[in-house]
Protein backbone atom coordinates (compact mmCIF):
# COMPACT_ATOMS: atom_id res chain seq x y z
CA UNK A 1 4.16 20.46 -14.26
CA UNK A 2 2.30 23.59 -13.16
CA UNK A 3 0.41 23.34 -16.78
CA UNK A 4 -0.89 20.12 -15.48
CA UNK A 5 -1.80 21.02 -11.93
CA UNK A 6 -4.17 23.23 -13.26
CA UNK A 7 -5.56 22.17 -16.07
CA UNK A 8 -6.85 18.93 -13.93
CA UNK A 9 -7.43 21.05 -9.98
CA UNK A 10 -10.47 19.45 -9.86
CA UNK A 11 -9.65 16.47 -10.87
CA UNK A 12 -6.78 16.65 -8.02
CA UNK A 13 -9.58 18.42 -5.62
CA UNK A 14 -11.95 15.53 -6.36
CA UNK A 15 -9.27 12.86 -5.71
CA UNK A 16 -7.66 13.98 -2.58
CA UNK A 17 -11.68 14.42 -0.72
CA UNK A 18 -12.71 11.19 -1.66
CA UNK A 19 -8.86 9.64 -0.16
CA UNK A 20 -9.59 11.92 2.42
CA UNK A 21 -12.92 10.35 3.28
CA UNK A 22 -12.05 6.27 2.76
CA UNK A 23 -8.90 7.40 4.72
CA UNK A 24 -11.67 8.48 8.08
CA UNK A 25 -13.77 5.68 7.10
CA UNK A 26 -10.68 3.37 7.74
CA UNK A 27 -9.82 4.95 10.86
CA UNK A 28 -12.99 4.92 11.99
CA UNK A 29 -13.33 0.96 11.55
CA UNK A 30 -10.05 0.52 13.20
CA UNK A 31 -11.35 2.90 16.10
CA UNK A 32 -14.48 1.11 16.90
CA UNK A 33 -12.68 -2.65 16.36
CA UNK A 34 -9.91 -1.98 19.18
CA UNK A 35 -13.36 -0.68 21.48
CA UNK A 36 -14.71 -3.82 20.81
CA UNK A 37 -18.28 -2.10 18.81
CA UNK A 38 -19.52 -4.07 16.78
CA UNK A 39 -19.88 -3.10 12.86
CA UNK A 40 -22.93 -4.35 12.24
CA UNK A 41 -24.97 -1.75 14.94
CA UNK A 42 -26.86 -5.04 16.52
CA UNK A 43 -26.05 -7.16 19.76
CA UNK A 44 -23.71 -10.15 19.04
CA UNK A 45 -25.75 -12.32 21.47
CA UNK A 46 -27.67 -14.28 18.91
CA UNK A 47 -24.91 -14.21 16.12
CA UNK A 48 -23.18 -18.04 15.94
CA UNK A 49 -20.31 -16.51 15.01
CA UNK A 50 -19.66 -13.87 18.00
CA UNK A 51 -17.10 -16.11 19.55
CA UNK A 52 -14.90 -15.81 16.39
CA UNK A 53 -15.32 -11.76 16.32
CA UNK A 54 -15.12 -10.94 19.89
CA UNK A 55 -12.57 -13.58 21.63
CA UNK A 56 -11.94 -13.08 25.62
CA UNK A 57 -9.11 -11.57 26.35
């Protein structure tokens, strides 16, 4: 088992930053959708479908 560990550390090292950075990406989505923020960057006045994203609470 140790034979394998390192014969493929970066493999492993390569693996676990990439999870690492979908898994912040994620969180980062789920973050900004409970604030409300939009995840396109622009104002949701003119979009037709605002009233499906952003219902009143």
């Amino acid at each position: 088992m140790l034979a394998f560990i390192v014969d493929n550390i970066a493999t492993i090292a390569v693996c676990l930053i990439l999870a690492g950075i979908a898994g912040a990406i994620i969180a980062r989505m789920v973050i900004d959708r409970k604030k409300g923020v939009s995840s396109c960057g622009c104002g949701c006045s003119s979009c037709p479908m605002s009233s499906a994203c952003h219902q009143k609470k």
